[in-house]
N, C-alpha and C. Protein backbone atom coordinates (compact mmCIF):
# COMPACT_ATOMS: atom_id res chain seq x y z
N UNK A 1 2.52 32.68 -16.72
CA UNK A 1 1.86 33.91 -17.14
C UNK A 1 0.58 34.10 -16.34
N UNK A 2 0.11 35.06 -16.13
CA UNK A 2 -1.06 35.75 -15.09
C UNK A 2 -2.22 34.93 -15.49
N UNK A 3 -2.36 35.38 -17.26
CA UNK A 3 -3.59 34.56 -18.28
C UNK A 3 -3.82 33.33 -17.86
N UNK A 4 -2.80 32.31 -17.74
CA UNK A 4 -3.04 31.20 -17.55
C UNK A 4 -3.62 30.87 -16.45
N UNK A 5 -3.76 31.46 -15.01
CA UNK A 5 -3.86 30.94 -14.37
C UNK A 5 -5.32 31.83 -13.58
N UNK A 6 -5.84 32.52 -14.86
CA UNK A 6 -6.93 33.28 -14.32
C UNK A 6 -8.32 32.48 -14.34
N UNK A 7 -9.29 32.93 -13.98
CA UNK A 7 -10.77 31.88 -14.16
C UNK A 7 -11.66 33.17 -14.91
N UNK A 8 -11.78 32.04 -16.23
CA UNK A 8 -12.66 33.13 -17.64
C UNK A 8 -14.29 32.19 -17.07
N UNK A 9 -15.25 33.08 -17.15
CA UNK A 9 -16.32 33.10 -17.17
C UNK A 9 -16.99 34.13 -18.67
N UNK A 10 -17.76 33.21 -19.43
CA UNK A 10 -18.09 33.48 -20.67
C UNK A 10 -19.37 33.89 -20.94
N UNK A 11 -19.74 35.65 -21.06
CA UNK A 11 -20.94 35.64 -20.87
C UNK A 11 -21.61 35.87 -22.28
N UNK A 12 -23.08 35.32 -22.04
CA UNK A 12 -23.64 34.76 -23.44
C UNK A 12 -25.20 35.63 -23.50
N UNK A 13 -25.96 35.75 -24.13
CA UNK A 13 -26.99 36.41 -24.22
C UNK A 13 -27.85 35.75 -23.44
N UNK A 14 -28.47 34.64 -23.40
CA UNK A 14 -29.22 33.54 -23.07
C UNK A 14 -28.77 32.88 -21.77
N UNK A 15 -28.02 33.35 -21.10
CA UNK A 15 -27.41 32.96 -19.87
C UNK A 15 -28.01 33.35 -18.73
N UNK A 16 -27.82 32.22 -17.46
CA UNK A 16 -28.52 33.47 -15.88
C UNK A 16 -26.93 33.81 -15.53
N UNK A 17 -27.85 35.21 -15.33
CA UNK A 17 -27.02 36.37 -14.44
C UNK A 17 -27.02 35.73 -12.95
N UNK A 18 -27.72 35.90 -12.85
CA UNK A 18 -27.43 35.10 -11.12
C UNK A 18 -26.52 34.00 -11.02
N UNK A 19 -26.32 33.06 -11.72
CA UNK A 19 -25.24 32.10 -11.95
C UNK A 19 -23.95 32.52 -12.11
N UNK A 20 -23.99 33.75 -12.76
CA UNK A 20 -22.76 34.37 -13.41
C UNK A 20 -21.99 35.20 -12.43
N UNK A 21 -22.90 35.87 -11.26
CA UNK A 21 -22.53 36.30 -10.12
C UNK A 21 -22.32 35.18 -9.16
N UNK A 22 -23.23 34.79 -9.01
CA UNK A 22 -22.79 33.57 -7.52
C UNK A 22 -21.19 32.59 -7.58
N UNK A 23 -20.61 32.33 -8.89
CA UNK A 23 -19.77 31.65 -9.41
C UNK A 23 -18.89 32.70 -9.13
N UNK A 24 -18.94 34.43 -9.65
CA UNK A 24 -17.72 35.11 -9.79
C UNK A 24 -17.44 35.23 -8.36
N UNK A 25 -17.94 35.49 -7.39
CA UNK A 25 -18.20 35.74 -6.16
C UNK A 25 -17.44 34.58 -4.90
N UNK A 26 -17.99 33.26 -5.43
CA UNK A 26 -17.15 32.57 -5.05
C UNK A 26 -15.74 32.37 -5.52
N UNK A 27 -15.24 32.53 -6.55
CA UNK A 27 -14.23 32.07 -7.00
C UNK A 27 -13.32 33.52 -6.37
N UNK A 28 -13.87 34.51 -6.38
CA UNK A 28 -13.02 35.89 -6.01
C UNK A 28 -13.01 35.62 -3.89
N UNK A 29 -13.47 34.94 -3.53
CA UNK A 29 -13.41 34.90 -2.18
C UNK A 29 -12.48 34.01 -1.60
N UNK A 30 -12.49 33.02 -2.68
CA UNK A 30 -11.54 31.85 -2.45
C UNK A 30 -10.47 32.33 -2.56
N UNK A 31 -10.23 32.77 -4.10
CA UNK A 31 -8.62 33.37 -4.71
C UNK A 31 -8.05 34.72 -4.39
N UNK A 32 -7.14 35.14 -3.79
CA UNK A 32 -7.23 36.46 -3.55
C UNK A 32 -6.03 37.05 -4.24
N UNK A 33 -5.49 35.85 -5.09
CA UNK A 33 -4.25 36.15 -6.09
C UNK A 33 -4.83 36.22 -7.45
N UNK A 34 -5.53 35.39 -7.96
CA UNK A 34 -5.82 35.11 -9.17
C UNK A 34 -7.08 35.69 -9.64
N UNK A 35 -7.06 36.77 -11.05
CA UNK A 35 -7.85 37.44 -11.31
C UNK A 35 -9.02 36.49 -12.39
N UNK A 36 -10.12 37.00 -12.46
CA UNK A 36 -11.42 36.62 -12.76
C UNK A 36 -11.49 37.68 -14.13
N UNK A 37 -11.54 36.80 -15.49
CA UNK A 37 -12.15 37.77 -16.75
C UNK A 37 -13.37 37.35 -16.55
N UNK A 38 -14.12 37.85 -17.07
CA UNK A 38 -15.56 37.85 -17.97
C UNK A 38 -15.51 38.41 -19.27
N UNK A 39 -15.85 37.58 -20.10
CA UNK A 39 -15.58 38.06 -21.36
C UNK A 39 -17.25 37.61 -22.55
N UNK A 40 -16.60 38.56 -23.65
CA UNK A 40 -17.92 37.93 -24.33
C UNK A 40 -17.56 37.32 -26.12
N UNK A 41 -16.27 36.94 -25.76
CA UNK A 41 -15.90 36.55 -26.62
C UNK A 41 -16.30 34.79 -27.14
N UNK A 42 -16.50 34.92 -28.52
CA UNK A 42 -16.69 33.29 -28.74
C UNK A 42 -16.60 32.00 -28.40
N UNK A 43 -17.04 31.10 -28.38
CA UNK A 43 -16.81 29.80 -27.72
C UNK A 43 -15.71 29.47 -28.05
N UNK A 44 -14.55 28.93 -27.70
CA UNK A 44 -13.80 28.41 -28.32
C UNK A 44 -14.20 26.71 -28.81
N UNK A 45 -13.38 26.54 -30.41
CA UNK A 45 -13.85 25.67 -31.01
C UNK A 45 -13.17 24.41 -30.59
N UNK A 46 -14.01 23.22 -29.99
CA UNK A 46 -13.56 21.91 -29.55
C UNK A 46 -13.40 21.24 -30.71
N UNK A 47 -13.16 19.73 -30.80
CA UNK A 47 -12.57 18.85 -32.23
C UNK A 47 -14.18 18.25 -32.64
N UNK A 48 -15.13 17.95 -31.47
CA UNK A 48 -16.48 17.83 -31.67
C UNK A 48 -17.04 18.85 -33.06
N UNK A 49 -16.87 20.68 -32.28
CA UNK A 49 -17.51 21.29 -33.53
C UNK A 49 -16.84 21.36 -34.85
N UNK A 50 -15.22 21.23 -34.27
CA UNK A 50 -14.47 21.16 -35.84
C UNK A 50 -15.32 20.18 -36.85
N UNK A 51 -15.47 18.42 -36.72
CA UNK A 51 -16.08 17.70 -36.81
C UNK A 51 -17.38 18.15 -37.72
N UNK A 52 -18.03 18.48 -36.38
CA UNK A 52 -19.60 18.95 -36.97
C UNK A 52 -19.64 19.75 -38.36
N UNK A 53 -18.69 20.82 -38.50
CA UNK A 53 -18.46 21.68 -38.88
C UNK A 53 -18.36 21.37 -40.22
N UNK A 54 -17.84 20.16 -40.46
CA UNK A 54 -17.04 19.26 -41.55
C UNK A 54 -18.43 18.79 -42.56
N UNK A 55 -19.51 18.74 -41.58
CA UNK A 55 -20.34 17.58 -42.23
C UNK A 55 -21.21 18.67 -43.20
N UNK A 56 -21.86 18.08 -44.25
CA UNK A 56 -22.81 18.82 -45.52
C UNK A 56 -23.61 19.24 -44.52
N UNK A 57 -24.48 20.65 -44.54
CA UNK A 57 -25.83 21.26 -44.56
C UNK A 57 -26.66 21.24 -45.65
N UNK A 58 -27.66 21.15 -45.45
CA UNK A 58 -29.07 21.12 -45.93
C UNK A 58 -28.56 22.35 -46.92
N UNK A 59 -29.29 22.15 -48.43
CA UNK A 59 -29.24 23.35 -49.09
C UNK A 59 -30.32 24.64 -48.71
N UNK A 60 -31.16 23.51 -48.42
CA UNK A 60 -32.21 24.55 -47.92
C UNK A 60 -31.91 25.38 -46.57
N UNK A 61 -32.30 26.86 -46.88
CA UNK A 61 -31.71 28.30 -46.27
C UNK A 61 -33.42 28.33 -45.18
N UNK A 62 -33.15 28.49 -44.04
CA UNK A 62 -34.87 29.19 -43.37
C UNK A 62 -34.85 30.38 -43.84
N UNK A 63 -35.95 31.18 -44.20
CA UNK A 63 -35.67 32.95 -44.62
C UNK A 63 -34.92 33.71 -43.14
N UNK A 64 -34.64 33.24 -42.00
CA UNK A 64 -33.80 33.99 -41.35
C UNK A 64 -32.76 34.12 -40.97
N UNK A 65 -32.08 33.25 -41.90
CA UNK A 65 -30.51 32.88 -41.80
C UNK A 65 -29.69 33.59 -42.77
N UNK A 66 -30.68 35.02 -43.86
CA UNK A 66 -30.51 35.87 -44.47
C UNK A 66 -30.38 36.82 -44.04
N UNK A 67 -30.95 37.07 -43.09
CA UNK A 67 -30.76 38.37 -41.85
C UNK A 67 -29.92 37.87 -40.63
N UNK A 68 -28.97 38.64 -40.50
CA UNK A 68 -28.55 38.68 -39.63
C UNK A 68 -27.96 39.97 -39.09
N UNK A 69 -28.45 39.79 -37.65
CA UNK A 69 -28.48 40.91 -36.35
C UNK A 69 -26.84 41.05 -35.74
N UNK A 70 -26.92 41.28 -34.68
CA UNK A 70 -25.62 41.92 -34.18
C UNK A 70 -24.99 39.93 -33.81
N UNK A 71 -23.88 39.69 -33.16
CA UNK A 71 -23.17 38.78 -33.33
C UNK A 71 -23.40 38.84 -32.13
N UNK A 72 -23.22 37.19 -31.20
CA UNK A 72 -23.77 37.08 -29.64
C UNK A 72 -22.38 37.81 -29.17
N UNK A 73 -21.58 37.99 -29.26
CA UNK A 73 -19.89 38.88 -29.23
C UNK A 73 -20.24 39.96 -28.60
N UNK A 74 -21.25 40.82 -29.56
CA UNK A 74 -21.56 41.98 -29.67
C UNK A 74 -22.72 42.26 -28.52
N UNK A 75 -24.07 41.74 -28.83
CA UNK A 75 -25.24 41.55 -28.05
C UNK A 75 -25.03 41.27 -26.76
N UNK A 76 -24.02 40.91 -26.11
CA UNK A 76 -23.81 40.10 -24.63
C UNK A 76 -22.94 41.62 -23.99
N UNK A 77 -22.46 41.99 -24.95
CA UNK A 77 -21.57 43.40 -24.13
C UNK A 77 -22.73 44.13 -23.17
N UNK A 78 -23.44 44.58 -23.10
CA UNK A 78 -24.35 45.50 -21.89
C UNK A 78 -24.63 44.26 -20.96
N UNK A 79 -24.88 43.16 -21.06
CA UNK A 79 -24.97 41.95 -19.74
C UNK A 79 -23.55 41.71 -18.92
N UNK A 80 -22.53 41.74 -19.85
CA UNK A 80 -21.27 41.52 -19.48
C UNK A 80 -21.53 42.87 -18.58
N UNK A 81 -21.38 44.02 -18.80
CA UNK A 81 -21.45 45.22 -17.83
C UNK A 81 -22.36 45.32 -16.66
N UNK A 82 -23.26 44.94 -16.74
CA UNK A 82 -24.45 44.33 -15.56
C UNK A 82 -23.79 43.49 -14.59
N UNK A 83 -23.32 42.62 -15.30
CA UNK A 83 -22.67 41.56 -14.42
C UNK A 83 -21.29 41.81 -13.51
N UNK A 84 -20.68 42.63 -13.98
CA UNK A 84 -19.74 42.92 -13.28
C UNK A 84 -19.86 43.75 -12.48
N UNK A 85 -21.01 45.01 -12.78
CA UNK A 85 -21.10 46.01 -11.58
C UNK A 85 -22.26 45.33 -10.32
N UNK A 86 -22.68 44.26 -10.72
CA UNK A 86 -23.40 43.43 -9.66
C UNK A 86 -22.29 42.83 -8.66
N UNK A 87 -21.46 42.18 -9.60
CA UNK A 87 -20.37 41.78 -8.84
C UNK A 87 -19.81 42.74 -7.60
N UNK A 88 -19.30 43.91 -8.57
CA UNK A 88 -18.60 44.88 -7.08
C UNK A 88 -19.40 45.19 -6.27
N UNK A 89 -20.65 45.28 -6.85
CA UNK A 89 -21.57 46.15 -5.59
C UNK A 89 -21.69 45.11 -4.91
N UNK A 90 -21.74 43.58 -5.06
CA UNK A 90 -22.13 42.98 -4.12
C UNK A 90 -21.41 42.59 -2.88
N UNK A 91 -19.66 42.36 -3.94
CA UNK A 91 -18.63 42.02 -3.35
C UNK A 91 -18.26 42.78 -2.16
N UNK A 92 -18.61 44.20 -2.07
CA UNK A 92 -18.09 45.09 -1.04
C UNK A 92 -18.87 44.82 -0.39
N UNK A 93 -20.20 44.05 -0.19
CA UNK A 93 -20.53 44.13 0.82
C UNK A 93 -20.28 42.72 1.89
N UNK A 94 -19.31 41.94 1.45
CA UNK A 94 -19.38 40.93 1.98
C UNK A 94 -18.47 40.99 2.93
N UNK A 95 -18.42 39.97 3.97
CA UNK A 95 -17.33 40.32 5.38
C UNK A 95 -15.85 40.72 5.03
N UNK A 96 -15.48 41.36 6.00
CA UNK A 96 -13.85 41.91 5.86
C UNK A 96 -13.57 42.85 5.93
N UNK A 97 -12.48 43.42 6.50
CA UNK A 97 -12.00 45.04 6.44
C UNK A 97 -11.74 45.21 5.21
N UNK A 98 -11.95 46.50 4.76
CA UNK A 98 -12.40 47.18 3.78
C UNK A 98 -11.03 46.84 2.51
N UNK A 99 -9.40 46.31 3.15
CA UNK A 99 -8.40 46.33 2.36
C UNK A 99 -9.01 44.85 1.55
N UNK A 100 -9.54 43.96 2.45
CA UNK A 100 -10.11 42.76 1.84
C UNK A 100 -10.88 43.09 0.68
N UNK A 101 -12.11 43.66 0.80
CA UNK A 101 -13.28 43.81 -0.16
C UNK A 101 -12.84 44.97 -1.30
N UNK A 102 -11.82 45.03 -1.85
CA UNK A 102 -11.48 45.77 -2.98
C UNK A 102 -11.32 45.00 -3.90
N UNK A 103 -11.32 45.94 -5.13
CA UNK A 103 -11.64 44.82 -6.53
C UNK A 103 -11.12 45.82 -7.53
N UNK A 104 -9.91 45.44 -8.20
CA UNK A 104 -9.34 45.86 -9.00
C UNK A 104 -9.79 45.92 -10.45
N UNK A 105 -10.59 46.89 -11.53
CA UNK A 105 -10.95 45.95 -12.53
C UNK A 105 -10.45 46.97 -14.07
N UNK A 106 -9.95 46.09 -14.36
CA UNK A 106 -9.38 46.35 -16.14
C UNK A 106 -10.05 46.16 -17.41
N UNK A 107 -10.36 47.12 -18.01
CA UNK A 107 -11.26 46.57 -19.28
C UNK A 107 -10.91 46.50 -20.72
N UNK A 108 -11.17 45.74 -21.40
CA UNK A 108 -10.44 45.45 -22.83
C UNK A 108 -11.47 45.35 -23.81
N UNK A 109 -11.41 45.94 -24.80
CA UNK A 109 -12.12 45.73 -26.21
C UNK A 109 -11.53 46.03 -27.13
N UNK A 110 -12.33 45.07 -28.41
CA UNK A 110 -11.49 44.84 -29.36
C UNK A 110 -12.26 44.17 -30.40
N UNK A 111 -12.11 44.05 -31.95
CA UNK A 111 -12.59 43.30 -32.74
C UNK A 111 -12.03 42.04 -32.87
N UNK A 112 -12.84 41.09 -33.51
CA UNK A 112 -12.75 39.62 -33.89
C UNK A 112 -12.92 39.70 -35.83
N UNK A 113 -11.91 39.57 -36.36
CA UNK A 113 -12.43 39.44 -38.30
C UNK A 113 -13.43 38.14 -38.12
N UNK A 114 -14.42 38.43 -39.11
CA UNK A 114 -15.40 37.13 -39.70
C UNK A 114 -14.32 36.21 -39.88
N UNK A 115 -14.25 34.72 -39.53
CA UNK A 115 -13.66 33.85 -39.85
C UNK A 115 -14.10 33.28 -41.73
N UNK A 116 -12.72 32.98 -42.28
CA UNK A 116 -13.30 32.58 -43.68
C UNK A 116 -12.92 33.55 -44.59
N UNK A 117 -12.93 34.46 -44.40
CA UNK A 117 -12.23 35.66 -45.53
C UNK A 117 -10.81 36.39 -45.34
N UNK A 118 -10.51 36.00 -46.53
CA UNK A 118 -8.55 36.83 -46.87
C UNK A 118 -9.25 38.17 -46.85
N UNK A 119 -7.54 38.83 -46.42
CA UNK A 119 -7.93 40.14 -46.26
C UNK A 119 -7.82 41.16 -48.05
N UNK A 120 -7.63 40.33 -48.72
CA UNK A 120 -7.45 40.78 -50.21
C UNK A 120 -9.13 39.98 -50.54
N UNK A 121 -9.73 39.21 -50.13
CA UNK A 121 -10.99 38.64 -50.66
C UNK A 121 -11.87 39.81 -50.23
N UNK A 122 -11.77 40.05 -49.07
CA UNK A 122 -12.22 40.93 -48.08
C UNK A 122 -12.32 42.75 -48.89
N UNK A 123 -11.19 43.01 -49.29
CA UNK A 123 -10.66 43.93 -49.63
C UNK A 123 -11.94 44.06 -51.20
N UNK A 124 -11.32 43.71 -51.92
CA UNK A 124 -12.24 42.76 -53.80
C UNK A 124 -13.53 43.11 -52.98
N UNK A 125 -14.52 42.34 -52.15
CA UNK A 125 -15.77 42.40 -52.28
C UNK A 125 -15.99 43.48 -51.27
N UNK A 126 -15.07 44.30 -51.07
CA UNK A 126 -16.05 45.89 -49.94
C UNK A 126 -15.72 46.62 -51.57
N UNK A 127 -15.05 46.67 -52.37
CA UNK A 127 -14.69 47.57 -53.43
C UNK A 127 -16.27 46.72 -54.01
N UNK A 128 -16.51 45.88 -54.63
CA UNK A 128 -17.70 45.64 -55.67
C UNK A 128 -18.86 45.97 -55.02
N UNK A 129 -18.90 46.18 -53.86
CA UNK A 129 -19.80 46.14 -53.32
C UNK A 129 -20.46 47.96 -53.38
N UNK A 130 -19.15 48.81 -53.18
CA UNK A 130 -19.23 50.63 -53.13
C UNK A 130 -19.23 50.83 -54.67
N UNK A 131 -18.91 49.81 -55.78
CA UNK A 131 -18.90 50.12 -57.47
C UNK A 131 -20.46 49.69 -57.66
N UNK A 132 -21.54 48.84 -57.11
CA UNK A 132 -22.79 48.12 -57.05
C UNK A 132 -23.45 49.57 -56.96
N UNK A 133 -23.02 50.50 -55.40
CA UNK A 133 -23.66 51.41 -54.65
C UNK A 133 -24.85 51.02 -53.04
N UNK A 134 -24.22 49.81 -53.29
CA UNK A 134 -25.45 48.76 -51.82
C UNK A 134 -24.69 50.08 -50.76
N UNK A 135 -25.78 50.42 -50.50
CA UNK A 135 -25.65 51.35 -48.97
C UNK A 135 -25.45 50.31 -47.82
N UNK A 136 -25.96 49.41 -47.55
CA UNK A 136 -25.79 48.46 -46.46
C UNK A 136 -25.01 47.11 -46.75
N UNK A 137 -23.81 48.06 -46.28
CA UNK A 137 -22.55 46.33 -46.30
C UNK A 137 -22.55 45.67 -44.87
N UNK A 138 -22.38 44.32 -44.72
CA UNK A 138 -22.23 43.41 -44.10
C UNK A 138 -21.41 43.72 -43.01
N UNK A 139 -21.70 43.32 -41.78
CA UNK A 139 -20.54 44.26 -40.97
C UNK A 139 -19.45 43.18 -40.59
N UNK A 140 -18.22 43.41 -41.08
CA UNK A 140 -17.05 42.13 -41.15
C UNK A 140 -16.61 42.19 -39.83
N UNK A 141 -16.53 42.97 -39.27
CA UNK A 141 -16.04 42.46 -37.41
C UNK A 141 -17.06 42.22 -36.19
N UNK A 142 -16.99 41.86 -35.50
CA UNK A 142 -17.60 41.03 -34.13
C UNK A 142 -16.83 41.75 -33.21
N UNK A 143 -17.16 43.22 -32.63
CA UNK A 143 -17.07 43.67 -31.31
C UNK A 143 -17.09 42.76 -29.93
N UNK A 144 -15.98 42.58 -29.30
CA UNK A 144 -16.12 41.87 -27.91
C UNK A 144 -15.82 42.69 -26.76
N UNK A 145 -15.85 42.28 -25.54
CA UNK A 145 -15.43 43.20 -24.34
C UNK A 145 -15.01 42.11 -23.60
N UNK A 146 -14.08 42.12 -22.79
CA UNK A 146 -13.35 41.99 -21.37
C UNK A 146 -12.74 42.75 -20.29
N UNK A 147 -13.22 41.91 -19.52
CA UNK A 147 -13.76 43.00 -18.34
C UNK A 147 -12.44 42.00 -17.02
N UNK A 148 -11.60 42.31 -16.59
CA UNK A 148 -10.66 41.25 -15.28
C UNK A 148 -10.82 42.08 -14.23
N UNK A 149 -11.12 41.16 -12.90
CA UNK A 149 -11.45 42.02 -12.00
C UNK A 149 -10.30 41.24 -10.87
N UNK A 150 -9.80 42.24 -10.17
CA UNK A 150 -8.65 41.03 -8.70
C UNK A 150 -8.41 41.71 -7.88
N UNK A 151 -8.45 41.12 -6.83
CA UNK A 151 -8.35 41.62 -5.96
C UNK A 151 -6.99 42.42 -5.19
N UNK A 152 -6.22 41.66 -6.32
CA UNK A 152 -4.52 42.78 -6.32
C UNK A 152 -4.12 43.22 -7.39
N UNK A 153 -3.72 44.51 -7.39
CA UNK A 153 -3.66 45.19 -8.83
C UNK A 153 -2.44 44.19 -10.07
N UNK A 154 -2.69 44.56 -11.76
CA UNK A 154 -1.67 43.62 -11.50
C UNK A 154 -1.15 44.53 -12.86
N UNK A 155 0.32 44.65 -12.63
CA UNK A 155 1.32 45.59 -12.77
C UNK A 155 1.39 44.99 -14.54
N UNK A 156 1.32 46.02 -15.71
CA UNK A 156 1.90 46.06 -16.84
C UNK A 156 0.48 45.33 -17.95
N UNK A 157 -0.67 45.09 -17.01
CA UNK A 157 -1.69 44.34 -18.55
C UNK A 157 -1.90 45.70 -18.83
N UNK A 158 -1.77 45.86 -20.27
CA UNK A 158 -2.44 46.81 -21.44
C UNK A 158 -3.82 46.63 -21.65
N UNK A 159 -4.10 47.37 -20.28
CA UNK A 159 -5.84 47.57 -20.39
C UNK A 159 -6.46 49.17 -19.79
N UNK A 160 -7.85 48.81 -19.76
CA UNK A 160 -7.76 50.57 -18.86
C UNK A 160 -8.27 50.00 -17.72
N UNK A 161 -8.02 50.90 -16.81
CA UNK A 161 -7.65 50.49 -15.27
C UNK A 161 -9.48 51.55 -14.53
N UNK A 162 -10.03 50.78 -13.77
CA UNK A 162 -10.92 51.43 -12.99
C UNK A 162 -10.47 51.27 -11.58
N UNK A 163 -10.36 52.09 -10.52
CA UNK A 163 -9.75 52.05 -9.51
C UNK A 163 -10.19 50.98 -8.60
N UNK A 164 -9.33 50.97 -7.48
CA UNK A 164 -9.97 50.18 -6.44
C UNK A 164 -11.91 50.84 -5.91
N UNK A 165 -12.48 50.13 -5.90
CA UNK A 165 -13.97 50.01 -5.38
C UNK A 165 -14.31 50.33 -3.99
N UNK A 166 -14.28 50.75 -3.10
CA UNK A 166 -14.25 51.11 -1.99
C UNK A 166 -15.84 51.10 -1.45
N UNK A 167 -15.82 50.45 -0.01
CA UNK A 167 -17.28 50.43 0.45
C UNK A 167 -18.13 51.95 0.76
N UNK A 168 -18.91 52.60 0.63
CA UNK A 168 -19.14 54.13 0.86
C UNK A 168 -20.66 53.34 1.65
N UNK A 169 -20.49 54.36 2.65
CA UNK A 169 -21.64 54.48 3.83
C UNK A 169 -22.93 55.51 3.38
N UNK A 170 -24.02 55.14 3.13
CA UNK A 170 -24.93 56.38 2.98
C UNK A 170 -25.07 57.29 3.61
N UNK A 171 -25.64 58.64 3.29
CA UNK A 171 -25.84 59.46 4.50
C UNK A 171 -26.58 59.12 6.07
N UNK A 172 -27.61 58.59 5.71
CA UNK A 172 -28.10 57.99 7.26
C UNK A 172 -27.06 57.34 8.24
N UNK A 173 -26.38 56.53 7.36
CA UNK A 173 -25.45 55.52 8.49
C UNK A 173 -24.28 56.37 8.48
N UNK A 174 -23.90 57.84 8.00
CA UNK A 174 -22.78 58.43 7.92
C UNK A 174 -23.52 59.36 9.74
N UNK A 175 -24.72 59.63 9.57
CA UNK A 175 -25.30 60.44 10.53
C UNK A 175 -24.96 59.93 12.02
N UNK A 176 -25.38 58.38 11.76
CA UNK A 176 -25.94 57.73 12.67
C UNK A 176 -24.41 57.45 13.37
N UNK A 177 -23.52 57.40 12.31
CA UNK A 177 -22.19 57.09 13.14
C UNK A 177 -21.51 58.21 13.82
N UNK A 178 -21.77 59.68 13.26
CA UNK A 178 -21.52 60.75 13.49
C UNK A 178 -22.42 61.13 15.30
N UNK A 179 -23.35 60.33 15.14
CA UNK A 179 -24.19 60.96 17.02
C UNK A 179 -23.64 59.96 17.64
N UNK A 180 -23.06 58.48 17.29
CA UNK A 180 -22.57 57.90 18.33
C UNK A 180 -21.45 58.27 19.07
């Protein structure tokens, strides 16, 4: 399968961008078959955090573990987009006739459910919650984005398609080629 044999780069809030490019960059120069996600989807869970996961917490709550903000899922989506249009812009400019330096890229989004809740538990506490009248319910999904970029189109993923990237000359160097 295509999936398997692609290279996921996982982008995180707290991450360098420059790392995140220099890595996609190489790996897309090397491979000219195998497509590159970036995604901002969750860590996947090793047997370490299962483990961890297992062990008692402290009863004691910090007061900001009561609030909670958008999900790193969510928050990393506008970096994930940074990062990839760094990518093309950079990519086209690197050596090769122009069929070389194209970059195919597909984008995917989608929700993640809160882990931990049936969809009938789920169901029970959004109803007690609109019978209460709490204007501000909990937001149960985790927005992610993926973004695959390759350098050969690739026939049948159910995604939306942005065209090939093409190098464009500014007007000066359009001039300058035009008096030679």
């Amino acid at each position: 399968e295509q999936r398997d044999a692609a290279y996921e780069i996982r982008i995180t809030p707290g991450g360098k961008m420059q790392a995140w490019v220099t890595n996609a960059l190489d790996f897309l120069q090397k491979n000219e078959s195998k497509p590159l996600i970036l995604h901002t989807l969750p860590a996947k869970k090793t047997q370490s955090m299962i483990t961890d996961a297992a062990q008692p917490v402290n009863a004691t709550k910090s007061k900001n573990q009561g609030k909670q903000g958008l999900s790193p899922s969510t928050a990393a989506v506008p970096r994930l987009i940074s990062v990839v249009e760094i990518i093309k812009r950079e990519f086209v400019k690197l050596d090769g006739s122009p069929e070389e330096r194209t970059l195919h890229q597909y984008n995917e989004m989608g929700c993640l459910e809160q882990p931990g809740e049936t969809d009938e538990d789920t169901r029970r506490n959004a109803l007690m919650k609109a019978l209460e009248g709490k204007n501000h319910l909990r937001i149960a999904k985790q927005p992610y984005m993926k973004v695959t970029l390759c350098r050969q189109e690739i026939p049948g993923m159910k995604a939306t398609y942005q065209g090939q990237v093409a190098k464009r000359l500014s007007r000066s160097a359009k001039e300058r080629a035009r008096k030679k």
